[in-house]
N, C-alpha and C. Protein backbone atom coordinates (compact mmCIF):
# COMPACT_ATOMS: atom_id res chain seq x y z
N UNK A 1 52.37 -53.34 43.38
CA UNK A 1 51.38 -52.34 43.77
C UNK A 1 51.61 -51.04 43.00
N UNK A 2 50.42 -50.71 42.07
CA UNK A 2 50.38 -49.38 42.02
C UNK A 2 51.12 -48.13 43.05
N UNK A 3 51.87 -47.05 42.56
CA UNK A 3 52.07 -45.98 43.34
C UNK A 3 51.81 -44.93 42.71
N UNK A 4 50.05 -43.91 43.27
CA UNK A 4 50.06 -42.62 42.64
C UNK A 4 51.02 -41.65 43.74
N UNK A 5 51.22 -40.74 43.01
CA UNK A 5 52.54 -39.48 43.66
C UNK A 5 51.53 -38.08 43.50
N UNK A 6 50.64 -37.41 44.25
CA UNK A 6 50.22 -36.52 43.98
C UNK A 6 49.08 -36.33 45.57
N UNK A 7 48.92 -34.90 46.00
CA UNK A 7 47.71 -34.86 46.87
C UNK A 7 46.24 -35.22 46.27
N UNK A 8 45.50 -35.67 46.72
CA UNK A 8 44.08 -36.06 46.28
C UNK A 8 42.86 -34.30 46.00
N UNK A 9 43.10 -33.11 46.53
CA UNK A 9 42.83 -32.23 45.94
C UNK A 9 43.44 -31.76 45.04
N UNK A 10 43.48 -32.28 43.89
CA UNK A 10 44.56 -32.00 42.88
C UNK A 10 43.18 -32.78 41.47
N UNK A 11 42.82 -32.30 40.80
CA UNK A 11 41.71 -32.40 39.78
C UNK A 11 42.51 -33.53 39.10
N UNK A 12 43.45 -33.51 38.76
CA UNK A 12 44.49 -34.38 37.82
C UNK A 12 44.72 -35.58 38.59
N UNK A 13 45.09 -35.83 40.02
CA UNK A 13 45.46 -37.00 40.99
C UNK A 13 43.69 -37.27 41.03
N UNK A 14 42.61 -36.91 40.81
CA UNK A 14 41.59 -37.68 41.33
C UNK A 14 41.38 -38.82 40.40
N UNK A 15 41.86 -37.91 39.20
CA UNK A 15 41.58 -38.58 37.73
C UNK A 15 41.82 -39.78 38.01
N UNK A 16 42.96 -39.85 37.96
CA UNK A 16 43.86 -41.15 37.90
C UNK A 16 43.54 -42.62 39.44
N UNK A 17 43.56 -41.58 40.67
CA UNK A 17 43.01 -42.31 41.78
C UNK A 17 41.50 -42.94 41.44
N UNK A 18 40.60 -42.02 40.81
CA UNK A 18 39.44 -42.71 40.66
C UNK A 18 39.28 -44.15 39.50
N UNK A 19 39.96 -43.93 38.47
CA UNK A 19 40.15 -45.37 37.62
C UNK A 19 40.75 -45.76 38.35
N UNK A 20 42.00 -45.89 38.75
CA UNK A 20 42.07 -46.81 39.60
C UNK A 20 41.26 -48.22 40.76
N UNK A 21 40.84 -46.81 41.46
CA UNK A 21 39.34 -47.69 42.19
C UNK A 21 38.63 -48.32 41.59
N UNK A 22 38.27 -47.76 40.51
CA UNK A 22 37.62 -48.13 39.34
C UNK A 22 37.45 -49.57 39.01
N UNK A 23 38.37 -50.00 39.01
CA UNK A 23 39.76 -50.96 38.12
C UNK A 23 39.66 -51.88 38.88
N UNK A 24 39.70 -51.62 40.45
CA UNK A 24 39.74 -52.23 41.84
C UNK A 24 41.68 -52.89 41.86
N UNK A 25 42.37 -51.65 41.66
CA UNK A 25 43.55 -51.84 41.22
C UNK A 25 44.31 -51.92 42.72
N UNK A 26 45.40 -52.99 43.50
CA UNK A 26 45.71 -52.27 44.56
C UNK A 26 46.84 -50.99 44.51
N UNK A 27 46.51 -50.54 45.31
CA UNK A 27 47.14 -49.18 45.32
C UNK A 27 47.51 -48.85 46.16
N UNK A 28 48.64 -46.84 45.94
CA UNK A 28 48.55 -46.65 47.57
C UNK A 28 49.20 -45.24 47.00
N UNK A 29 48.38 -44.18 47.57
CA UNK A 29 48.97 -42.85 46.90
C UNK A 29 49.62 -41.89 47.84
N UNK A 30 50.78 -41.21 48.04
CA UNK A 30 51.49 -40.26 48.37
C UNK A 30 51.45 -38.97 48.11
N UNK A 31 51.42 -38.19 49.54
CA UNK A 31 51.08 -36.82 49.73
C UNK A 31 52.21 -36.06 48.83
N UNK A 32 51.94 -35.80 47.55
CA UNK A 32 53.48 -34.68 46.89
C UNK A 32 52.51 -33.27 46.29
N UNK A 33 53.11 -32.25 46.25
CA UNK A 33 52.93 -30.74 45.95
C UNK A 33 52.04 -30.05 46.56
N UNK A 34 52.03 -28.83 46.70
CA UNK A 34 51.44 -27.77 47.30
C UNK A 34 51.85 -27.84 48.84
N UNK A 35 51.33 -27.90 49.33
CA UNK A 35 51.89 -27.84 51.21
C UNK A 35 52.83 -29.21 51.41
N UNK A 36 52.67 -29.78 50.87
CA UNK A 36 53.80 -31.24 50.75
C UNK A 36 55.03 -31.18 50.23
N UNK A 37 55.22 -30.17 49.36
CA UNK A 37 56.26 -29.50 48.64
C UNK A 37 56.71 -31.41 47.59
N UNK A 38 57.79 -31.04 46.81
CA UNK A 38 58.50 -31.89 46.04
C UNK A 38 59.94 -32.12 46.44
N UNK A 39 60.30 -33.32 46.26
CA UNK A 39 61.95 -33.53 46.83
C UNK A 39 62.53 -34.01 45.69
N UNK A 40 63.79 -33.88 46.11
CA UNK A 40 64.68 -34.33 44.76
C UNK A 40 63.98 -35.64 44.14
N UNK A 41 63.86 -36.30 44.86
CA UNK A 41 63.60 -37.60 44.64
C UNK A 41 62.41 -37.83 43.82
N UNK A 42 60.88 -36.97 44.54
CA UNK A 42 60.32 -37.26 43.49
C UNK A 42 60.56 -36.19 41.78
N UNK A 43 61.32 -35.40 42.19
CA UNK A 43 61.70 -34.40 40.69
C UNK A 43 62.28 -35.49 39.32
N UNK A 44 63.04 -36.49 40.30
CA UNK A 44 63.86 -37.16 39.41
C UNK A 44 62.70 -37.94 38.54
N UNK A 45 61.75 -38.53 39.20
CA UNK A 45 60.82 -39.06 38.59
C UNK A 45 59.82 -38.03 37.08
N UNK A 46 59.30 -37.01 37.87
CA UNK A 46 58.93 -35.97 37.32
C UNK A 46 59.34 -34.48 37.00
N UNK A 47 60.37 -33.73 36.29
CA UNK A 47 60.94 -33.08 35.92
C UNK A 47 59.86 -32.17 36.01
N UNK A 48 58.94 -32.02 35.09
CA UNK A 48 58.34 -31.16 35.06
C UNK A 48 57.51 -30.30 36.39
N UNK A 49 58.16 -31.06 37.60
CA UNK A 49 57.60 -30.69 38.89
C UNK A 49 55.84 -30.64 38.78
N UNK A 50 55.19 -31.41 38.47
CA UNK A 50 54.14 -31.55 38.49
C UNK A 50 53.14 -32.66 39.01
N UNK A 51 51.97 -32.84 39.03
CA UNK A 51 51.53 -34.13 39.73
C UNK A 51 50.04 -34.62 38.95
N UNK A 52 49.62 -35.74 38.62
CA UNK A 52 50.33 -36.84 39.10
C UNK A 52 51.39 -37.86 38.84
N UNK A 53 52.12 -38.65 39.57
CA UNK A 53 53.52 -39.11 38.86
C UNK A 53 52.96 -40.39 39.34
N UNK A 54 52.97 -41.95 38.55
CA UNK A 54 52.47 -42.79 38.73
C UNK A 54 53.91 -44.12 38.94
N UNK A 55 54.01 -44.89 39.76
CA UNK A 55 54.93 -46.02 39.57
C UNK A 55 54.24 -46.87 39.62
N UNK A 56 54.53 -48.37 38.69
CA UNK A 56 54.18 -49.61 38.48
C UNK A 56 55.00 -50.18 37.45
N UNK A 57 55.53 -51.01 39.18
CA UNK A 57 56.73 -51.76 38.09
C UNK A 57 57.57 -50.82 37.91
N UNK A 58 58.13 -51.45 36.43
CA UNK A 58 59.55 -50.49 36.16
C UNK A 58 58.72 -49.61 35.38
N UNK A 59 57.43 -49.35 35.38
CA UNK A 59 56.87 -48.07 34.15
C UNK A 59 56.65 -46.39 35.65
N UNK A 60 57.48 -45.78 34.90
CA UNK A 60 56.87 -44.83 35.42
C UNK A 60 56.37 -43.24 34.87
N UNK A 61 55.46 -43.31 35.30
CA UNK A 61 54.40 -42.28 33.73
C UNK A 61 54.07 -40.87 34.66
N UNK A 62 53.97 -39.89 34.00
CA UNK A 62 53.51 -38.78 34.42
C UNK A 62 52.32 -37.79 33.36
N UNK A 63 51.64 -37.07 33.78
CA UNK A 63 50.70 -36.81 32.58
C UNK A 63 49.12 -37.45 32.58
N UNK A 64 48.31 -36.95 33.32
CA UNK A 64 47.43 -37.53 33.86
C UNK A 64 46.78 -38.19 33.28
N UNK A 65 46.17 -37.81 31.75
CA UNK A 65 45.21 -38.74 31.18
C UNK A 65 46.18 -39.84 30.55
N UNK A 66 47.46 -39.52 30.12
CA UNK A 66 48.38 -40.46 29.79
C UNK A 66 48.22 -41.70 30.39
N UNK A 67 48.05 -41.59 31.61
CA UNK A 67 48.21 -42.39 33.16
C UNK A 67 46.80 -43.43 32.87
N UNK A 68 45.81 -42.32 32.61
CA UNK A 68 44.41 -42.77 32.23
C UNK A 68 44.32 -44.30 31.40
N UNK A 69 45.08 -43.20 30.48
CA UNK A 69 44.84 -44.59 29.28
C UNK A 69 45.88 -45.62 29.37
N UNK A 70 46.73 -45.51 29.78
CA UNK A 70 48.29 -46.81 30.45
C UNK A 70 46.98 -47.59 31.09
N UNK A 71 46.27 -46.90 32.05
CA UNK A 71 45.62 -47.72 33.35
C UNK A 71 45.21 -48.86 32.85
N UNK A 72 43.85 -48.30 31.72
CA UNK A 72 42.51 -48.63 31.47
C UNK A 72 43.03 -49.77 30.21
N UNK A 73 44.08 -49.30 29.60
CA UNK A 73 44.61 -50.57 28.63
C UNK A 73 45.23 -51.59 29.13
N UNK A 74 45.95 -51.59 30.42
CA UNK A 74 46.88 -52.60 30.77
C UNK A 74 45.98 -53.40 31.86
N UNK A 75 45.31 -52.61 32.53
CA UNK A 75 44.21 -53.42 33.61
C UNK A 75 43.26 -53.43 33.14
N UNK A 76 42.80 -52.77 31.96
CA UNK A 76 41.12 -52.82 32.29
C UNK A 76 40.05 -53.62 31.35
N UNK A 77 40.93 -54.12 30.53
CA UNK A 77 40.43 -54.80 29.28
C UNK A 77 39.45 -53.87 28.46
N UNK A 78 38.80 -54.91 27.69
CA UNK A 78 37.53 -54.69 26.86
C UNK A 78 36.47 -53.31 27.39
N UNK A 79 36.15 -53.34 28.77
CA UNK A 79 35.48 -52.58 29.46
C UNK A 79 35.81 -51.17 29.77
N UNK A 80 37.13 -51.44 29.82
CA UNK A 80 37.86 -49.60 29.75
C UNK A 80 38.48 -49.47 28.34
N UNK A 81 38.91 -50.42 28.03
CA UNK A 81 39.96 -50.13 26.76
C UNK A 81 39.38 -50.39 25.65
N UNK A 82 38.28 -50.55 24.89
CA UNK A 82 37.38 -51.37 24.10
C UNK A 82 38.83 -51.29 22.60
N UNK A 83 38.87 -52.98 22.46
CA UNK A 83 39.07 -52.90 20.97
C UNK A 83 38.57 -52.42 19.73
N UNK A 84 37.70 -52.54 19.98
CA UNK A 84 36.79 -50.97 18.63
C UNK A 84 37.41 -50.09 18.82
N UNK A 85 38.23 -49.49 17.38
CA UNK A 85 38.55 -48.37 17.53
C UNK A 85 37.75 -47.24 17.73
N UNK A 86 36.41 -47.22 17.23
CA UNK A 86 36.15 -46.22 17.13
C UNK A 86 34.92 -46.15 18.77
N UNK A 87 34.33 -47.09 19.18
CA UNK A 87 34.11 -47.42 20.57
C UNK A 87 35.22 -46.48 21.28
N UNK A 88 36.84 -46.97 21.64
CA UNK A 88 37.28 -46.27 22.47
C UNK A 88 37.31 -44.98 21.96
N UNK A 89 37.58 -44.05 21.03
CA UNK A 89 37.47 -42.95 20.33
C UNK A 89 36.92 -42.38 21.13
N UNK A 90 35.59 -42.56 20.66
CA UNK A 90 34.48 -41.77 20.91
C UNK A 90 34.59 -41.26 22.55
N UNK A 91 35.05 -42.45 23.30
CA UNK A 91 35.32 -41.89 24.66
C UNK A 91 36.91 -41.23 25.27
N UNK A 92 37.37 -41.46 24.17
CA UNK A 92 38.76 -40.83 24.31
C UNK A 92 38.82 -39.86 23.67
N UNK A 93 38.01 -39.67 23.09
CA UNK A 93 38.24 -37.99 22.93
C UNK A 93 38.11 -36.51 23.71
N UNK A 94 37.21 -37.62 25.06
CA UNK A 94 36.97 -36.44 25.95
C UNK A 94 38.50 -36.05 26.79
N UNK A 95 39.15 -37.03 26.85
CA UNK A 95 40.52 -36.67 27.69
C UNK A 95 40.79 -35.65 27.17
N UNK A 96 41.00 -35.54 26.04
CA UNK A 96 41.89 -34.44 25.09
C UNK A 96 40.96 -33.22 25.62
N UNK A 97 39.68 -33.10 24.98
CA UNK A 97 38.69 -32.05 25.33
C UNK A 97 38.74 -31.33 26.55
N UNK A 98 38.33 -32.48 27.95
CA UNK A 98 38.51 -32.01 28.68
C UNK A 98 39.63 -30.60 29.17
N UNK A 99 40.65 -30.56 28.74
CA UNK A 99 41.82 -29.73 29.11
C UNK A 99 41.28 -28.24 28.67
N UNK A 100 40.85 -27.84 27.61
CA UNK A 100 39.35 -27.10 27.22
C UNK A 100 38.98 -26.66 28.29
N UNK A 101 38.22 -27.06 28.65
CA UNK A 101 36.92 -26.82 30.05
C UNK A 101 37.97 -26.37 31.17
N UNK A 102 38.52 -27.33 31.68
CA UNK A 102 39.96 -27.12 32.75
C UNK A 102 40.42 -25.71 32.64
N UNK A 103 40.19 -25.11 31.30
CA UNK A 103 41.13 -23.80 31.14
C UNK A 103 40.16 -22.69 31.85
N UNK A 104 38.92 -23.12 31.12
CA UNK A 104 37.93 -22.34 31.35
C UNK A 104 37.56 -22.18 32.95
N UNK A 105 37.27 -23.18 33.85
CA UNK A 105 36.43 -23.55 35.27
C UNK A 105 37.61 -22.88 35.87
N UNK A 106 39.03 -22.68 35.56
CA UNK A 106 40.45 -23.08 36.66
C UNK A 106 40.28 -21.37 37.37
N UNK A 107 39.69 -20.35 36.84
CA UNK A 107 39.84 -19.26 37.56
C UNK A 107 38.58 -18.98 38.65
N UNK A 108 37.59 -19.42 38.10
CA UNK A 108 36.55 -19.56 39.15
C UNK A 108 36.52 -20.15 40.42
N UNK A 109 37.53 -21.31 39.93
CA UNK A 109 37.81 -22.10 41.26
C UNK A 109 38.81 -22.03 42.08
N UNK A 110 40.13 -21.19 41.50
CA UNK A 110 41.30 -20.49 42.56
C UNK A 110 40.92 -19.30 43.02
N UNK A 111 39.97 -18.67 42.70
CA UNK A 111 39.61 -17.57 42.98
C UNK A 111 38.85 -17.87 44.53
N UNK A 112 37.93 -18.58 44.29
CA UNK A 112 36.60 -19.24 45.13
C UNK A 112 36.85 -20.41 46.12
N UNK A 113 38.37 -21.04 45.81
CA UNK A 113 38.29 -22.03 46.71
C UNK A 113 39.64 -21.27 47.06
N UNK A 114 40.96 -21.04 46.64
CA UNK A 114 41.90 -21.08 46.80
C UNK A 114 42.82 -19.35 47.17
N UNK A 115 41.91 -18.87 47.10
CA UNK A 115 41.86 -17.06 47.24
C UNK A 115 41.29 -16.74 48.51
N UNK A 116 41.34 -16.09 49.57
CA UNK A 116 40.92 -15.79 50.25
C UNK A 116 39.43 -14.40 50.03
N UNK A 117 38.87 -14.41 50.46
CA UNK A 117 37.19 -13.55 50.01
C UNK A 117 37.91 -12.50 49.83
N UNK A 118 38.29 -11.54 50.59
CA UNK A 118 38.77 -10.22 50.94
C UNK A 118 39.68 -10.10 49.55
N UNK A 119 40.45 -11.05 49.15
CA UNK A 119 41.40 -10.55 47.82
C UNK A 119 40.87 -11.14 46.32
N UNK A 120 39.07 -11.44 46.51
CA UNK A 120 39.18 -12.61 45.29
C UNK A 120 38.28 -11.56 43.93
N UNK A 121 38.80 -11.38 43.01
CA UNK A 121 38.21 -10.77 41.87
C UNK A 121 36.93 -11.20 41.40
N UNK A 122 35.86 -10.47 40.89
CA UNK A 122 34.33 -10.48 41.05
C UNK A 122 34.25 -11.57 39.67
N UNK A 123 35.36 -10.07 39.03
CA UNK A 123 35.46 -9.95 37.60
C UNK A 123 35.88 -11.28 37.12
N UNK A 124 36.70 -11.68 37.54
CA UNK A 124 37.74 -12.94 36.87
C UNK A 124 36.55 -14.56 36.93
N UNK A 125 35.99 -13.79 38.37
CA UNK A 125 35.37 -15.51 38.74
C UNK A 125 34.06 -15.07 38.02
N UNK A 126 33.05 -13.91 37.68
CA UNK A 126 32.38 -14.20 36.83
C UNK A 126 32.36 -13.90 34.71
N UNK A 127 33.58 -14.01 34.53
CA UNK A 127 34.58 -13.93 32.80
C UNK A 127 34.33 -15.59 33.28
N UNK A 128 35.06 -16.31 34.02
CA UNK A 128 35.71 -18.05 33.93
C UNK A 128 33.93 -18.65 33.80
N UNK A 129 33.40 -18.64 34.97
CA UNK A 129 31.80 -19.45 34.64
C UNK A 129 31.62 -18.73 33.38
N UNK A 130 31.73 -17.78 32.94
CA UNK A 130 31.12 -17.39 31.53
C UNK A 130 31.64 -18.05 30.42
N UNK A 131 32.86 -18.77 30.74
CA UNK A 131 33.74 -19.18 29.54
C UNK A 131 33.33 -20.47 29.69
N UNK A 132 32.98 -21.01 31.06
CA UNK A 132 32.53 -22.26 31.28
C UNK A 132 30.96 -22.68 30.13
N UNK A 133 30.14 -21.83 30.22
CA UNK A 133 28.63 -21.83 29.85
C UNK A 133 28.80 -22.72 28.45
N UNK A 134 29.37 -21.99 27.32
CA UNK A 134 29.21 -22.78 26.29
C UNK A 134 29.91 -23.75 26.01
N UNK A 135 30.72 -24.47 26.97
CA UNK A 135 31.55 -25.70 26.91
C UNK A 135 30.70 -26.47 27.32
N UNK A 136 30.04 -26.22 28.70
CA UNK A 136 28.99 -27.43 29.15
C UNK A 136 27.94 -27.44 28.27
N UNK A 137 27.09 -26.85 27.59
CA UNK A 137 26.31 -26.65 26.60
C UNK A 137 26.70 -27.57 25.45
N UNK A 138 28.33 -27.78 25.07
CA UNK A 138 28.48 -29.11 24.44
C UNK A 138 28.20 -30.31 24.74
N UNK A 139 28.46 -30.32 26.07
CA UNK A 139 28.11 -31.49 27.09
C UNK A 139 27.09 -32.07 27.24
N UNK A 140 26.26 -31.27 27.62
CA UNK A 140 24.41 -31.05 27.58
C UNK A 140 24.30 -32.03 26.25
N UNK A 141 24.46 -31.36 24.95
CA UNK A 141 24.47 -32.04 24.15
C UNK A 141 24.40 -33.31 24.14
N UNK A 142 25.58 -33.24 23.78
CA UNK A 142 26.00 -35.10 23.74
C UNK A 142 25.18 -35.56 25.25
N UNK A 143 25.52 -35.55 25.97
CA UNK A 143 24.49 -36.50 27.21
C UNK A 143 22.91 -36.47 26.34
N UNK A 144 22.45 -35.43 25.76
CA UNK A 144 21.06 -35.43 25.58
C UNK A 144 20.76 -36.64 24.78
N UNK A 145 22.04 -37.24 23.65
CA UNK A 145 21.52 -38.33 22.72
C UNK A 145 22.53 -39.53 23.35
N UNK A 146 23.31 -39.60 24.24
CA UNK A 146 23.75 -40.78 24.70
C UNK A 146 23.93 -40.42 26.88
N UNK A 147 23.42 -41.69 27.41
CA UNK A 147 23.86 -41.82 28.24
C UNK A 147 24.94 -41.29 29.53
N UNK A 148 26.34 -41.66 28.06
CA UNK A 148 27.74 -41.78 29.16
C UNK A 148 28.45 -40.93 28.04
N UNK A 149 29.38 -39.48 28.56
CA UNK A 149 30.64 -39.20 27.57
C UNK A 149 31.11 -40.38 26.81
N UNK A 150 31.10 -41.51 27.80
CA UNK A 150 31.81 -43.04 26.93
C UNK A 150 31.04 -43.42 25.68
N UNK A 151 30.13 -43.13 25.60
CA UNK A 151 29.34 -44.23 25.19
C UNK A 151 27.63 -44.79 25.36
N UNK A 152 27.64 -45.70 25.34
CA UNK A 152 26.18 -46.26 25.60
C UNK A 152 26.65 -47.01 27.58
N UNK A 153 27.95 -46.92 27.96
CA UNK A 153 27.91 -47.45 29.24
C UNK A 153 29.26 -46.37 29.89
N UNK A 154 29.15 -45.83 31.43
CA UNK A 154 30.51 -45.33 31.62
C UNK A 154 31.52 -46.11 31.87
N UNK A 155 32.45 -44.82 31.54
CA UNK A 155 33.85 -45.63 30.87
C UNK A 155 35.27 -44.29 31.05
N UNK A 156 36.05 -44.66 30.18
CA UNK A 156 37.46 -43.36 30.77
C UNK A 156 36.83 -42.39 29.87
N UNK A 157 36.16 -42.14 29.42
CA UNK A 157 35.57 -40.80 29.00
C UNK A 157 34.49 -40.05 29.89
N UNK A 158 34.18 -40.42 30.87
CA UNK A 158 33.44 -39.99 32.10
C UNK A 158 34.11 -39.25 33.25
N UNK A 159 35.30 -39.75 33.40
CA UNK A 159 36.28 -39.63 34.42
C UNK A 159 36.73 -38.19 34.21
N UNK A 160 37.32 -37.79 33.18
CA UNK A 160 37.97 -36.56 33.39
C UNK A 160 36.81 -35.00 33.58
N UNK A 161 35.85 -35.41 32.85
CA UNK A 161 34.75 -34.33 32.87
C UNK A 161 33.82 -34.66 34.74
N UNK A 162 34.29 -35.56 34.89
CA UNK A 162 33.01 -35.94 36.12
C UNK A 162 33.72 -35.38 36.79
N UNK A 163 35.23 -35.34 37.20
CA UNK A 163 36.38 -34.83 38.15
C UNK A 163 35.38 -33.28 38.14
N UNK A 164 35.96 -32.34 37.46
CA UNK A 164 35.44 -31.10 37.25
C UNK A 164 33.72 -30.93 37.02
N UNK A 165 33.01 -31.54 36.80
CA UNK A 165 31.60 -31.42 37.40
C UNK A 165 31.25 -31.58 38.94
N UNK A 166 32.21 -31.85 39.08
CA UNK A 166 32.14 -32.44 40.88
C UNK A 166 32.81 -30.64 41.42
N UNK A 167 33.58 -30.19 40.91
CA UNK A 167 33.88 -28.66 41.42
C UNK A 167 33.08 -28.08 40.92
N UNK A 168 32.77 -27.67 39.71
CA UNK A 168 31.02 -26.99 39.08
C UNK A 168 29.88 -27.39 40.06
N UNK A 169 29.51 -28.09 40.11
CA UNK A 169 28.39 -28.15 41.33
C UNK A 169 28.91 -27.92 42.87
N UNK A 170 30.11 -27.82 43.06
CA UNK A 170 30.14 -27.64 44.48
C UNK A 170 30.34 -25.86 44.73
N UNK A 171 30.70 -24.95 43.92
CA UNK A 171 31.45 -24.00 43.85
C UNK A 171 30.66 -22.86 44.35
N UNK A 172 30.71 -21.85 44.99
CA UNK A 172 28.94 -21.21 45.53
C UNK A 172 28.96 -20.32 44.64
N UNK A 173 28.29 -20.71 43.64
CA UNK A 173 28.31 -19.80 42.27
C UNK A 173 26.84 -20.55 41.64
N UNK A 174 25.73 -19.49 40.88
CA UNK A 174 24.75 -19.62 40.14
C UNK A 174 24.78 -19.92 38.80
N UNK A 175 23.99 -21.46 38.65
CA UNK A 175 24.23 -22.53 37.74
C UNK A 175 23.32 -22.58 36.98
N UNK A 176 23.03 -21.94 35.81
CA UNK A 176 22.07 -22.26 34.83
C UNK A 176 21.68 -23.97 34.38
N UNK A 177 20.30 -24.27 34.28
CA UNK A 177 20.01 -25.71 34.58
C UNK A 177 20.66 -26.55 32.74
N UNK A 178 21.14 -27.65 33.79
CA UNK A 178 21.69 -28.36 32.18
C UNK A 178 21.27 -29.64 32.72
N UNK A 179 20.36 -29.90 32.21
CA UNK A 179 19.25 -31.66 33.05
C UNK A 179 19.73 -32.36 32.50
N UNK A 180 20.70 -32.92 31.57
CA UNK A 180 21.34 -33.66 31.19
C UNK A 180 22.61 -34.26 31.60
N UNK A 181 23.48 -33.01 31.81
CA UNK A 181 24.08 -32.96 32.58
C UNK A 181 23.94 -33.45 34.05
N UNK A 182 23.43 -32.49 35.08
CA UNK A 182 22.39 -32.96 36.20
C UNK A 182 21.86 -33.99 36.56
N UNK A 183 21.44 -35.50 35.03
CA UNK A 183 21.22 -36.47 35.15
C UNK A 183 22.47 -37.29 35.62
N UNK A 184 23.07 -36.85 34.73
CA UNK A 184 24.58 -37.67 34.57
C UNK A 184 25.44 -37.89 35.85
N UNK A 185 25.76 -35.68 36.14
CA UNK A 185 26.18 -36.44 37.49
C UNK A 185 25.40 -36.98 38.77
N UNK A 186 24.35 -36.81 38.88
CA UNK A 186 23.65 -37.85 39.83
C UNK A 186 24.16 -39.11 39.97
N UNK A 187 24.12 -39.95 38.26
CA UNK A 187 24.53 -40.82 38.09
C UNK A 187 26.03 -41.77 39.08
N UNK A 188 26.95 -39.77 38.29
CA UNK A 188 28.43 -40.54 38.89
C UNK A 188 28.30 -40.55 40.32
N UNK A 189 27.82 -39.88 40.57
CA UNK A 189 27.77 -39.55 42.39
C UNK A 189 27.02 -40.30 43.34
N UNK A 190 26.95 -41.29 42.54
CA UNK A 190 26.29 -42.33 43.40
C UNK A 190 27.62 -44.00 43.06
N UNK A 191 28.31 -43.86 42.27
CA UNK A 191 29.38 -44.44 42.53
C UNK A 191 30.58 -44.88 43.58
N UNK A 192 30.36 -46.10 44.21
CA UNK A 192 31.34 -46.08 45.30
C UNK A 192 33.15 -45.23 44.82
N UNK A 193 33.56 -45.44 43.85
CA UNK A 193 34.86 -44.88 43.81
C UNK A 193 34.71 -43.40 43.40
N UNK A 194 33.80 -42.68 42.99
CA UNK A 194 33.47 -41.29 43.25
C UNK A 194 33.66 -40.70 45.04
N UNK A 195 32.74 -41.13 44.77
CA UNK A 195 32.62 -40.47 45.95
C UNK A 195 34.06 -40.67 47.42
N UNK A 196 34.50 -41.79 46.96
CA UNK A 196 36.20 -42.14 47.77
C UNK A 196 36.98 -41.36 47.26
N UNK A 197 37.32 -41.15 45.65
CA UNK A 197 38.06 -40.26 45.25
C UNK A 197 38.13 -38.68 44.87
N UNK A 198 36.82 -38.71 44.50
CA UNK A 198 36.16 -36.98 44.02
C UNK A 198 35.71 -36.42 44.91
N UNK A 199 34.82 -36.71 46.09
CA UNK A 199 33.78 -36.29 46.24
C UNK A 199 33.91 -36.13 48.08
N UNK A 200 35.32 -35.02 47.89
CA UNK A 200 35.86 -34.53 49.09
C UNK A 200 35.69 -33.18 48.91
N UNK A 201 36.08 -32.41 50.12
CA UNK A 201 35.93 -31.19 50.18
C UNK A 201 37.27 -30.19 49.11
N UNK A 202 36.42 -29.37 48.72
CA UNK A 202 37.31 -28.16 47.45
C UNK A 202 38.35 -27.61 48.23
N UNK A 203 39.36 -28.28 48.12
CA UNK A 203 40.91 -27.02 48.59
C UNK A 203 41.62 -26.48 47.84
């Protein structure tokens, strides 16, 4: 059995929980960091005190999209892992990208979810959606001439950007229209393992 090590409000643990589901992998994930704190035990695993920390078998991986692509190559065949190099490429390049955007969305959303009103900066949370604008505008893009981040079908290039479109649309903040976008996530959000793994409340 799969073991993810991370809380499920954690953008990085959905990642990985949602291929999973994905995958229809069995599993079983453990409450670690933030109000759960870390124990020796799991440190030894993950040094870098961070989450998510994955066991299977004697592999044990930390590093979320790392985790991604271990998953999607060892379980997922042809369908997650495509032997075309340039097939998986094209959708593996969003892992990398993604971290990009992550930099950008991450103050809007500790500010707004994780800040209390009375102490949360106007300034900071509207600089981050501003830094956000022309990243999704890449996005927009590409959805406008294909489908899926993956590809012509979704795939692990969907996953890490859908995680964080799922906090962009939930966030009570004013969203300039990106219908491409907008198509897309409709799309994911009608997915049974979305909505089990993502598509909980913002803590």
């Amino acid at each position: 059995m799969l073991t993810i090590w991370g809380r499920l409000n954690s953008h990085n643990v959905k990642k990985v929980a949602w291929l999973a589901d994905e995958i229809g992998l069995d599993s079983q994930r453990i409450d670690v960091g933030g109000p759960f704190g870390m124990d020796a035990n799991y440190l030894a695993k993950n040094p870098n005190a961070l989450i998510p920390t994955i066991e299977d078998g004697k592999v044990t991986l930390w590093e979320s999209n790392a985790i991604l692509r271990y998953l999607a190559a060892e379980y997922g065949g042809d369908r997650w892992w495509p032997a075309d190099a340039a097939t998986r490429a094209i959708a593996d390049r969003w892992l990398d990208w993604q971290f990009t955007y992550a930099d950008a969305q991450r103050d809007a959303f500790k500010q707004l979810v994780r800040t209390p009103e009375d102490q949360r900066d106007p300034a900071r949370i509207a600089a981050s959606v501003g830094n956000c604008l022309p990243l999704l505008a890449i996005v927009e893009r590409y959805l406008g001439e294909t489908p899926w981040l993956s590809g012509a079908d979704f795939g692990i290039g969907d996953i890490p950007m859908g995680v964080y479109a799922y906090t962009w649309f939930n966030l009570p903040i004013e969203r300039p229209e990106f219908p491409a976008i907008a198509d897309w996530y409709q799309r994911l959000s009608i997915r049974a393992a979305f909505r089990a793994q993502v598509a909980i409340p913002l803590t």
